[in-house]
Protein backbone atom coordinates (compact mmCIF):
# COMPACT_ATOMS: atom_id res chain seq x y z
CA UNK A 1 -75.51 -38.14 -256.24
CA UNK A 2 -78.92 -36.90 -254.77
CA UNK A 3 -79.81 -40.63 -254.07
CA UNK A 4 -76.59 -40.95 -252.37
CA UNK A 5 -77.98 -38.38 -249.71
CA UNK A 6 -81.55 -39.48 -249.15
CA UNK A 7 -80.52 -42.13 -246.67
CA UNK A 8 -78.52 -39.19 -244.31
CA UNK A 9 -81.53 -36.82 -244.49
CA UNK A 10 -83.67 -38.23 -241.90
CA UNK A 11 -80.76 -38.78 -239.31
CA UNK A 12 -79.68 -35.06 -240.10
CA UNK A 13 -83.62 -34.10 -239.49
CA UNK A 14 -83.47 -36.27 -236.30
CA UNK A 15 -80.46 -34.52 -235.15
CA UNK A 16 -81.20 -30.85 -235.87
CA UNK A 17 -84.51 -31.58 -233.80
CA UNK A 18 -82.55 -32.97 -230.60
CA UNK A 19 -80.48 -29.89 -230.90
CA UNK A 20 -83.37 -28.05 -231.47
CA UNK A 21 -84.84 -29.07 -228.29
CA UNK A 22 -81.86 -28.96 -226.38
CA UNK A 23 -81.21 -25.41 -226.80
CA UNK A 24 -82.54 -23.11 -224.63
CA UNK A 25 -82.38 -19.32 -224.51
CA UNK A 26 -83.25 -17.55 -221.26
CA UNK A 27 -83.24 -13.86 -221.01
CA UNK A 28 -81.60 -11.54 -218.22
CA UNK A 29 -85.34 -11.83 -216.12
CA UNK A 30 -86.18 -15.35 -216.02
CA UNK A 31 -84.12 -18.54 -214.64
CA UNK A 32 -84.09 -22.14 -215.40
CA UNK A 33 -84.69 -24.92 -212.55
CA UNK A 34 -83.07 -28.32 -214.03
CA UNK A 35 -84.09 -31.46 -212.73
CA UNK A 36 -81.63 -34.46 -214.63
CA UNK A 37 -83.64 -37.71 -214.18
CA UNK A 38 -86.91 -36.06 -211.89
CA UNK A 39 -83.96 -34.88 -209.18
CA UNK A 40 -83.17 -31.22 -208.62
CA UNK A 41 -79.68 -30.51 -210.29
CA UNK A 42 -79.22 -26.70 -210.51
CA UNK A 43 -80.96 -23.16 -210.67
CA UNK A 44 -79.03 -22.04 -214.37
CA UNK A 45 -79.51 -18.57 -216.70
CA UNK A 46 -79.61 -16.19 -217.75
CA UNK A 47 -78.15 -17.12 -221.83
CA UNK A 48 -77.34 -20.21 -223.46
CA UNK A 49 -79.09 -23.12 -221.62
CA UNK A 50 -78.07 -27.01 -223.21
CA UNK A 51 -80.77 -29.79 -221.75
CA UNK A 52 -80.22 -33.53 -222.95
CA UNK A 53 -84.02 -33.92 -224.21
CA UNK A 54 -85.20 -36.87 -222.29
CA UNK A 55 -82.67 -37.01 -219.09
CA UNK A 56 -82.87 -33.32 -218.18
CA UNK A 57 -86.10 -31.14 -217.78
CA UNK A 58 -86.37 -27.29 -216.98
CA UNK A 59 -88.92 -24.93 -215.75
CA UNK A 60 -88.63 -21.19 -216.46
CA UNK A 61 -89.24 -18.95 -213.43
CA UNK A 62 -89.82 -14.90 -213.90
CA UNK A 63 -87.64 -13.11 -211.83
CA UNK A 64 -89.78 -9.97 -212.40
CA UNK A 65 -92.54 -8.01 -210.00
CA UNK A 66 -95.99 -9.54 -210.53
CA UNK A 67 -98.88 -7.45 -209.99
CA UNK A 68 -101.85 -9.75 -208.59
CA UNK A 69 -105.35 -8.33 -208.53
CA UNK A 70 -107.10 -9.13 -205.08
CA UNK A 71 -110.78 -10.21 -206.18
CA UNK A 72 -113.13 -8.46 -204.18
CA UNK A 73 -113.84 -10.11 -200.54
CA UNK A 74 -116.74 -9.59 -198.50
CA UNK A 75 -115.56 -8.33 -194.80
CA UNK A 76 -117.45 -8.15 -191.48
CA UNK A 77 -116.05 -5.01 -189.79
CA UNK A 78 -114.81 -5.56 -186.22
CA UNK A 79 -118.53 -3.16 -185.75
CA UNK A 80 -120.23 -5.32 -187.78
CA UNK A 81 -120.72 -3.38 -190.90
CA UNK A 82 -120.47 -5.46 -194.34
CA UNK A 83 -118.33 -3.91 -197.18
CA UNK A 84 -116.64 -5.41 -199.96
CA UNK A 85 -113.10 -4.69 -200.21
CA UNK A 86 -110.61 -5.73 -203.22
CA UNK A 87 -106.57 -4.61 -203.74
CA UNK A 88 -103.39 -5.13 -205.95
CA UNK A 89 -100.69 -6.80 -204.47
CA UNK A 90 -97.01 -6.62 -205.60
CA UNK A 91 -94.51 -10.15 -205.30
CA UNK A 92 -91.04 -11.33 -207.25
CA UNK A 93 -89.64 -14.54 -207.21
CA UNK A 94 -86.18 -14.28 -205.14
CA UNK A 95 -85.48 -17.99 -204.98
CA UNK A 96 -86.51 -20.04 -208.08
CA UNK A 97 -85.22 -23.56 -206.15
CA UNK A 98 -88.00 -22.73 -203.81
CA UNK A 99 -90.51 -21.41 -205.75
CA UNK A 100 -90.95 -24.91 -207.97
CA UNK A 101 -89.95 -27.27 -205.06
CA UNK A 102 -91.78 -25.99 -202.36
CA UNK A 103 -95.57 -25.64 -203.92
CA UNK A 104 -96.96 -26.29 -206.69
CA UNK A 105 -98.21 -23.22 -208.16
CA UNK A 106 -96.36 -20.17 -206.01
CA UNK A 107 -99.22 -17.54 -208.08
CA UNK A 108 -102.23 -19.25 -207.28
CA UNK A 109 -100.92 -19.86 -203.48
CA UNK A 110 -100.32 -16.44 -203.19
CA UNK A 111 -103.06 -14.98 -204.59
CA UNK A 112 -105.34 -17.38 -202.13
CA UNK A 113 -102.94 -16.49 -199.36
CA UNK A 114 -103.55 -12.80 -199.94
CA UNK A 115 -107.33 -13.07 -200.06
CA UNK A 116 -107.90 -15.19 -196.66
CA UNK A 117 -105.59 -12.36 -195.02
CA UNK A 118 -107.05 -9.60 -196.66
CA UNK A 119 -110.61 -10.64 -195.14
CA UNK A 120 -108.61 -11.89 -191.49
CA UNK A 121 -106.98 -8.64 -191.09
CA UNK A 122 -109.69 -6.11 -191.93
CA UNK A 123 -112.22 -8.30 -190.05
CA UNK A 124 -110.45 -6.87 -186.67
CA UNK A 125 -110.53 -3.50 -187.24
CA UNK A 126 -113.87 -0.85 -187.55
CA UNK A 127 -115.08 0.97 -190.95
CA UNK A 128 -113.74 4.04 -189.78
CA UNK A 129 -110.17 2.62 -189.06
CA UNK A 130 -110.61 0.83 -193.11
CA UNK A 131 -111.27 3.92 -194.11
CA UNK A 132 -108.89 6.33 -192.10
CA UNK A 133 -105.78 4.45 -191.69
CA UNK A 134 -105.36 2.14 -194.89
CA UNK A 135 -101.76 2.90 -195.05
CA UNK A 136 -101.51 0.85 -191.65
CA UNK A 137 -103.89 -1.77 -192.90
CA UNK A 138 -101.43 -2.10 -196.23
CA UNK A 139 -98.33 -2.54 -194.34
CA UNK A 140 -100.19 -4.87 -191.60
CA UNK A 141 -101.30 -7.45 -194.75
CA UNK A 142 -98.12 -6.93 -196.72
CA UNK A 143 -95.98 -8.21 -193.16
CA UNK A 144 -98.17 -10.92 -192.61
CA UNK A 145 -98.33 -12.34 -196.12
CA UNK A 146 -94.26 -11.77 -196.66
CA UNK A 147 -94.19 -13.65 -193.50
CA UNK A 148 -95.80 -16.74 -194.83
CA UNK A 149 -94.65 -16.71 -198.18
CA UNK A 150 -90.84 -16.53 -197.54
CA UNK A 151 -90.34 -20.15 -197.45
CA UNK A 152 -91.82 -20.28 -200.90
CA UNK A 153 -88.97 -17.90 -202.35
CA UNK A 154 -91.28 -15.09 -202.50
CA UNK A 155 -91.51 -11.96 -201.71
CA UNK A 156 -94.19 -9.43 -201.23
CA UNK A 157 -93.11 -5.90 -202.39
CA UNK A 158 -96.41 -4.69 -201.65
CA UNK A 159 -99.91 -4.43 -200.95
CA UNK A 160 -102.80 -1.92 -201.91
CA UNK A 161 -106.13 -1.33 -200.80
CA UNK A 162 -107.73 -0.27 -203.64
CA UNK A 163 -111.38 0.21 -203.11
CA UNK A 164 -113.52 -0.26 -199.50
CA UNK A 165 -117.31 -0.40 -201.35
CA UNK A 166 -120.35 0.61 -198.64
CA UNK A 167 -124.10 0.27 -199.60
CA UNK A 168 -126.47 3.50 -200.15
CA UNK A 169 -127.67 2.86 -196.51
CA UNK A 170 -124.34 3.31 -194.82
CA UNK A 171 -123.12 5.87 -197.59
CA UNK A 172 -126.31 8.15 -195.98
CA UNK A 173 -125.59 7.10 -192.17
CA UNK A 174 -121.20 8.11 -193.08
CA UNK A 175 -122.53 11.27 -194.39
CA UNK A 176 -125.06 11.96 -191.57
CA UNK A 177 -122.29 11.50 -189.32
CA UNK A 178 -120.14 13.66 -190.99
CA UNK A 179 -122.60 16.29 -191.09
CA UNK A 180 -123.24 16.36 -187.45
CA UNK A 181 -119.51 15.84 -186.39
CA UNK A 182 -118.87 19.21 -189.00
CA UNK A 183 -121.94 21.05 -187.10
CA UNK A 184 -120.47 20.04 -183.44
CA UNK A 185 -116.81 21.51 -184.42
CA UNK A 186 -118.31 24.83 -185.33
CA UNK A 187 -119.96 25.08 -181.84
CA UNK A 188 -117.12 24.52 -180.08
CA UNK A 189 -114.90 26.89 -182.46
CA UNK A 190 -117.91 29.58 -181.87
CA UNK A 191 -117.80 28.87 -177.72
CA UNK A 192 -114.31 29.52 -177.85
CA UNK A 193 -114.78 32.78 -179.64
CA UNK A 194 -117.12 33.87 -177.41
CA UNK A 195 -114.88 32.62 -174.36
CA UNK A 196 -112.07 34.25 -175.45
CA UNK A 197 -114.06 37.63 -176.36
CA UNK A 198 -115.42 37.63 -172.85
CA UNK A 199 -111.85 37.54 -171.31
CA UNK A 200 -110.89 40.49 -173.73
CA UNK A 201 -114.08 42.62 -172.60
CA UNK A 202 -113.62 41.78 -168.78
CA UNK A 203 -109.89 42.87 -169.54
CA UNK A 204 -110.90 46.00 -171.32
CA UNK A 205 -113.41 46.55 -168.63
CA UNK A 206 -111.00 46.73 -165.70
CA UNK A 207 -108.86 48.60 -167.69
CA UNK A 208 -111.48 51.74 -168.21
CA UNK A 209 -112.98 51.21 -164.68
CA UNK A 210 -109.33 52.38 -163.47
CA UNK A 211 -109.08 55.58 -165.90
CA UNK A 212 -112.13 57.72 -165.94
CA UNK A 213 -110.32 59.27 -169.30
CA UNK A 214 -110.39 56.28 -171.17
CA UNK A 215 -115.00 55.94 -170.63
CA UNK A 216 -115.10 59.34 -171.47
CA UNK A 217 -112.65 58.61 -174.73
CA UNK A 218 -115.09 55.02 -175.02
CA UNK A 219 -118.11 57.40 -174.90
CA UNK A 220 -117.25 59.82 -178.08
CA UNK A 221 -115.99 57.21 -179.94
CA UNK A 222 -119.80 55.41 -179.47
CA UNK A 223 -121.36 58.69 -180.69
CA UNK A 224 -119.14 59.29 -183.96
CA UNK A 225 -120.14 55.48 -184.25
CA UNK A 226 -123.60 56.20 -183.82
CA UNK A 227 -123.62 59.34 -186.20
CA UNK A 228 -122.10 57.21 -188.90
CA UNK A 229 -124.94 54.65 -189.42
CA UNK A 230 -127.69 55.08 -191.62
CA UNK A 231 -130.18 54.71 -188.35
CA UNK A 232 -132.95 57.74 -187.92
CA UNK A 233 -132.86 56.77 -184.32
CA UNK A 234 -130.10 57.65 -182.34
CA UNK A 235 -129.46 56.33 -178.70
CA UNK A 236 -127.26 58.90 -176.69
CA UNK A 237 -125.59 56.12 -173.51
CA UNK A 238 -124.75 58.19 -170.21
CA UNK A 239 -122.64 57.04 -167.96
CA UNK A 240 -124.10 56.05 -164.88
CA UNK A 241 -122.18 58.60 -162.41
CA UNK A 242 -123.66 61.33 -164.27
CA UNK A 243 -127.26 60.01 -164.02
CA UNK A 244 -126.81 59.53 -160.20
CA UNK A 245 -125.76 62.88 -160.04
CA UNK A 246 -128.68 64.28 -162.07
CA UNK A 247 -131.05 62.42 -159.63
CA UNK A 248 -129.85 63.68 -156.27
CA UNK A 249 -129.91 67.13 -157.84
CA UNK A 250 -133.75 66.62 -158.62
CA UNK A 251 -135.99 68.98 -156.11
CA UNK A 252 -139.03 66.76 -154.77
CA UNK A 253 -142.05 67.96 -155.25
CA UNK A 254 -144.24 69.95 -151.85
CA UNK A 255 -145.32 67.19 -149.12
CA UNK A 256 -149.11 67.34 -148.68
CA UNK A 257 -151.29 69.34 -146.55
CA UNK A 258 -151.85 67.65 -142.60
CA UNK A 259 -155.55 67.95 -142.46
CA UNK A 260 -156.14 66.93 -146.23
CA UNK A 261 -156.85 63.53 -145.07
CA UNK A 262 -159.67 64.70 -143.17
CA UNK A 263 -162.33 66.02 -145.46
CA UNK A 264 -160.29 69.16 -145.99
CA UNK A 265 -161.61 71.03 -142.98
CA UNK A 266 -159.63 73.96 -141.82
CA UNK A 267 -158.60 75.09 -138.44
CA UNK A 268 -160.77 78.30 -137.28
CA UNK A 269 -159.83 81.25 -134.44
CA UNK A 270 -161.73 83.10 -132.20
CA UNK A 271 -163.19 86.62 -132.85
């Protein structure tokens, strides 16, 4: 009886291996383009997939985000400064039709597109703008690259500058500048101090000039001041009416003699 079946094993080998191949499970993520005879028939998934091995070919596409690492580009700044700059960029596949039928490889096109932009965009902008307004920079790469790959059925999710590396010479000129920029906001926040505590004395000033109370109140307070220092020397201010007064109150001394100019000869009378 087992001779009987040797002639029907290979067939039933045969066929389990065209069913084998003609199977195809796709999960909930990916999608299968089917081309029957080299033309485009049909974008199918996700589950159960039948091809006819031979006649019908598919392609898998992930439908999930890719992260793509930028290699590091070098950049001329729009001021001439050379840094090397690399990022992450974020892309899905929305139309697997597309995405096979309109270039070859849509990963390695994108990740060239990104790099040409990366160094395009950044090359029109200064270091300090690279370095002070990235989140612009990100969403000014992410529109242009979305832009460009749309008609590949891709799109860009987003795009991160990751690192903006300077040598040790520009490091030291960056922190120079920084250093003098921190040294020029304290003397203007120390002018305005002293501009507003000018207005405050000229205020308090004309205040006191009108009340001849409030010196002599200004006066004791400068003495208990005065007496509560540790200071051996003490420094007692008058005002200046009183000193006038003290100095038209001052007898001058006698005026000198006539004749003293002349030898000192006196003026004799007759006997």
């Amino acid at each position: 009886m087992f001779g009987e079946l040797i002639p029907w094993i290979a067939p039933i080998v045969v066929l389990l291996l065209i069913l084998g191949s003609a199977i195809r499970i796709l999960p909930e993520y990916e999608r299968g383009v089917v081309f029957f005879l080299g033309r485009f028939q049909g974008v199918k998934g996700p589950g159960l997939i039948i091809i006819i091995p031979g006649i019908q070919q598919m392609t898998r596409v992930d439908l999930r985000v890719v992260v793509l690492d930028v290699p590091s580009q070098d950049v001329i700044s729009k001021d001439n400064v050379t840094v090397r700059v690399n990022a992450v960029l974020y892309f899905r596949v929305v139309d697997p039709e597309r995405a096979i039928l309109q270039v070859e490889d849509f990963g390695s096109a994108t990740s060239q597109l990104s790099q040409t932009t990366l160094r395009s965009v950044l090359g029109k902008h200064d270091l300090d703008e690279m370095l002070s307004e990235r989140d612009k920079l990100n969403s000014d790469i992410q529109e242009i690259i979305d832009a460009q790959t749309e008609d590949w059925g891709i799109k860009v999710a987003n795009v991160e500058i990751k690192h903006v590396d300077l040598n040790e010479s520009m490091i030291r000129a960056i922190a120079r500048q920084a250093e003098a920029e921190r040294e020029r906001r304290a003397k203007v926040i120390h002018a305005e101090g002293e501009l507003q505590a000018s207005k405050k004395l000229l205020e308090a000033a004309e205040v006191m000039s009108g009340n001849s109370g409030s010196m002599q109140l200004r006066y004791l307070q400068t003495l208990a001041d005065m007496n509560n220092s540790n200071s051996s020397t003490i420094v007692f201010p008058l005002p200046m009416d009183f000193i006038e007064t003290f100095m038209k109150n001052v007898p001058r001394g006698p005026s000198a003699p006539a004749g003293s100019g002349n030898g000192g000869q006196g003026v004799g009378t007759d006997g």
